[in-house]
Protein backbone atom coordinates (compact mmCIF):
# COMPACT_ATOMS: atom_id res chain seq x y z
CA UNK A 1 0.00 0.00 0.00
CA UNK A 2 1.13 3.26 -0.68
CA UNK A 3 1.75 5.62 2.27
CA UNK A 4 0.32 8.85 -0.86
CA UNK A 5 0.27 8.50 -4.81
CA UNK A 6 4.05 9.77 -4.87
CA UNK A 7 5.29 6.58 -3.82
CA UNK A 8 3.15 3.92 -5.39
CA UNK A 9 4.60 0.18 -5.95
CA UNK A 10 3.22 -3.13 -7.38
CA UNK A 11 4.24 -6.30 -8.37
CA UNK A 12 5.81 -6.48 -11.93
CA UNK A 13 6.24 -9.83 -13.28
CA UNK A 14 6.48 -11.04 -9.92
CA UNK A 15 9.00 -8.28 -8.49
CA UNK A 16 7.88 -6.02 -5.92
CA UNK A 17 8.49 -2.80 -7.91
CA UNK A 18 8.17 1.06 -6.88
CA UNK A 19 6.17 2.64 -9.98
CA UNK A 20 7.97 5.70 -11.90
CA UNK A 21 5.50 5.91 -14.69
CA UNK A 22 2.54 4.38 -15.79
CA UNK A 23 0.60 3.95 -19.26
CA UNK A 24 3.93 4.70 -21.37
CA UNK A 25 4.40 5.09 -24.61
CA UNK A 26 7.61 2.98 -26.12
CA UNK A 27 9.65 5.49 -26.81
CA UNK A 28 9.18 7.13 -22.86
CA UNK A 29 10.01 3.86 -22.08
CA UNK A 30 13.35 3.55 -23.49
CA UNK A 31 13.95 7.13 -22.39
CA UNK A 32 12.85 6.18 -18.34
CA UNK A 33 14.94 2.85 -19.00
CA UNK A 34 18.21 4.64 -20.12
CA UNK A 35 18.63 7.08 -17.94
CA UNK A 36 17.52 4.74 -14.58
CA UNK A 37 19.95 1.62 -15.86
CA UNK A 38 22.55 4.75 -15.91
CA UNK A 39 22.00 5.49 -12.29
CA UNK A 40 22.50 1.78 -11.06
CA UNK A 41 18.68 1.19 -10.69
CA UNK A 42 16.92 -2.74 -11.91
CA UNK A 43 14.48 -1.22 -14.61
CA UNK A 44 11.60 -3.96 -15.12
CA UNK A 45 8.62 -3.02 -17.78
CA UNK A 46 5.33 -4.40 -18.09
CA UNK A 47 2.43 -4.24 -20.12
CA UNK A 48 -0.40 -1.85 -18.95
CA UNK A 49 -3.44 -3.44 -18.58
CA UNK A 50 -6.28 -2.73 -21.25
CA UNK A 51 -8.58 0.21 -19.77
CA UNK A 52 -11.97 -1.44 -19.05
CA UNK A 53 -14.38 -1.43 -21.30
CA UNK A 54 -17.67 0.23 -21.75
CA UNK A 55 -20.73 -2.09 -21.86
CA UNK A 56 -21.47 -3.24 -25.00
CA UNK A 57 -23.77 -1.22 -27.12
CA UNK A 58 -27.24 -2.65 -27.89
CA UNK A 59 -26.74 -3.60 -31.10
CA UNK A 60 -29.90 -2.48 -34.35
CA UNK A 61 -30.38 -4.51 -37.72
CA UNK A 62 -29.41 -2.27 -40.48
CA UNK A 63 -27.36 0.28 -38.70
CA UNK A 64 -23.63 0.41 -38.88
CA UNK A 65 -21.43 1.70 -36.16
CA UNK A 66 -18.43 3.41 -36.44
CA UNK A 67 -15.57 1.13 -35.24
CA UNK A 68 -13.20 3.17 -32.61
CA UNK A 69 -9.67 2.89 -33.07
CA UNK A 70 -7.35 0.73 -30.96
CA UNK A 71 -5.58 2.59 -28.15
CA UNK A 72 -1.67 2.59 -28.55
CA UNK A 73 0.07 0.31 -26.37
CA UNK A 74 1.67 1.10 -23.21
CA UNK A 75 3.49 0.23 -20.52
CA UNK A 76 4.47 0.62 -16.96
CA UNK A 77 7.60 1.01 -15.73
CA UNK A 78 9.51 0.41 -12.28
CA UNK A 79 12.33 0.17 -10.48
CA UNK A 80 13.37 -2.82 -7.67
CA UNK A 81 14.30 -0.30 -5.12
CA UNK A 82 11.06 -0.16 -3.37
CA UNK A 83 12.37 3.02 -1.76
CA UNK A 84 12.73 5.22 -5.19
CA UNK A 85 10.55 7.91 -5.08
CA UNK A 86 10.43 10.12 -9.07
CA UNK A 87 9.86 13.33 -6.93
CA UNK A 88 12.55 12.84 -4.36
CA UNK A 89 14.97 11.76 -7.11
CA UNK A 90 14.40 14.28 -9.55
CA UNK A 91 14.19 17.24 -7.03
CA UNK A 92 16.51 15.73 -4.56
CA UNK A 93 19.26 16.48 -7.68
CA UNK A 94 19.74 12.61 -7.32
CA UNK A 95 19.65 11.36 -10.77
CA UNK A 96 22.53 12.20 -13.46
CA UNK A 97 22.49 12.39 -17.08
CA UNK A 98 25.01 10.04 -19.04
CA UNK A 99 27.66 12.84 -19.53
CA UNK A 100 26.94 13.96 -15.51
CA UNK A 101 24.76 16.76 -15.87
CA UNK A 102 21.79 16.79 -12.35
CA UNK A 103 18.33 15.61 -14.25
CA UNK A 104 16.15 18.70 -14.09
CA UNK A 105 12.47 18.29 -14.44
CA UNK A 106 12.21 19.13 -17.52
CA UNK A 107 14.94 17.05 -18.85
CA UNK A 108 13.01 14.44 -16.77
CA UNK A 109 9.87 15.11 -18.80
CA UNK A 110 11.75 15.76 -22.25
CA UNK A 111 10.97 19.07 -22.63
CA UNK A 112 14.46 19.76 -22.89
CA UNK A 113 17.02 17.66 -25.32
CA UNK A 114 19.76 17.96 -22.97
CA UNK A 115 19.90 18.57 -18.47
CA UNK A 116 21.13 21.96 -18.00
CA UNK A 117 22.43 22.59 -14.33
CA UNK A 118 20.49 24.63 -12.00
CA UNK A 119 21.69 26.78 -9.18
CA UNK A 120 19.41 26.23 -6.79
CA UNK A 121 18.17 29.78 -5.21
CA UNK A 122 19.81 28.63 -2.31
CA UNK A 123 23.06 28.50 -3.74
CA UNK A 124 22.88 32.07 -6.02
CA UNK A 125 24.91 34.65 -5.13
């Protein structure tokens, strides 16, 4: 159980897993793996479970419905260390890029193509 929905884990193929991300797309998912494996963390990915579906709709001779389009598939993703926490890690300056630049938030949500390091306002002079 989680103690708040910061710090969520699960099983994952039979691992007891804390969750970083869930309902990824493939390419997040190599992203999330790359830069975890990078800082020494066991990366395991699963499948996301289908969303549930809607009860069937009553179905009348003669009409055609429109058929709704598959959704993409995704995945979640987590890490063995049942102690990782995204939030702590990213704003706790613990994670580092490959070429040791501090993972910034949005570096962390690929807003930016590379992790530019931040003074924090603490530090500014």
């Amino acid at each position: 159980m989680a103690i708040n929905k910061n710090h969520e884990f699960e099983e994952l193929d039979g691992i007891k897993c804390a969750i970083v991300e869930k309902n990824v797309l493939k390419s997040r998912v190599a992203f999330i793996q790359r830069l975890l494996t990078l800082n020494h963390f066991q990366v395991v990915v699963v499948d996301s479970p289908p969303p549930k579906a809607a009860a069937p709709a009553p179905v009348i001779e003669g009409v055609e419905l429109p058929v709704l389009p598959l959704s993409p598939e995704t995945f979640t993703v987590g890490v063995t260390d049942v102690m990782f926490n995204t939030t702590n890690a990213i704003f706790g300056r613990l994670l580092k890029t490959s070429d040791g630049h501090v993972v910034t938030l949005s570096y962390w949500k690929q807003q930016e193509p590379v992790a530019h390091d931040e003074i924090p306002y603490y530090e500014n002079k």
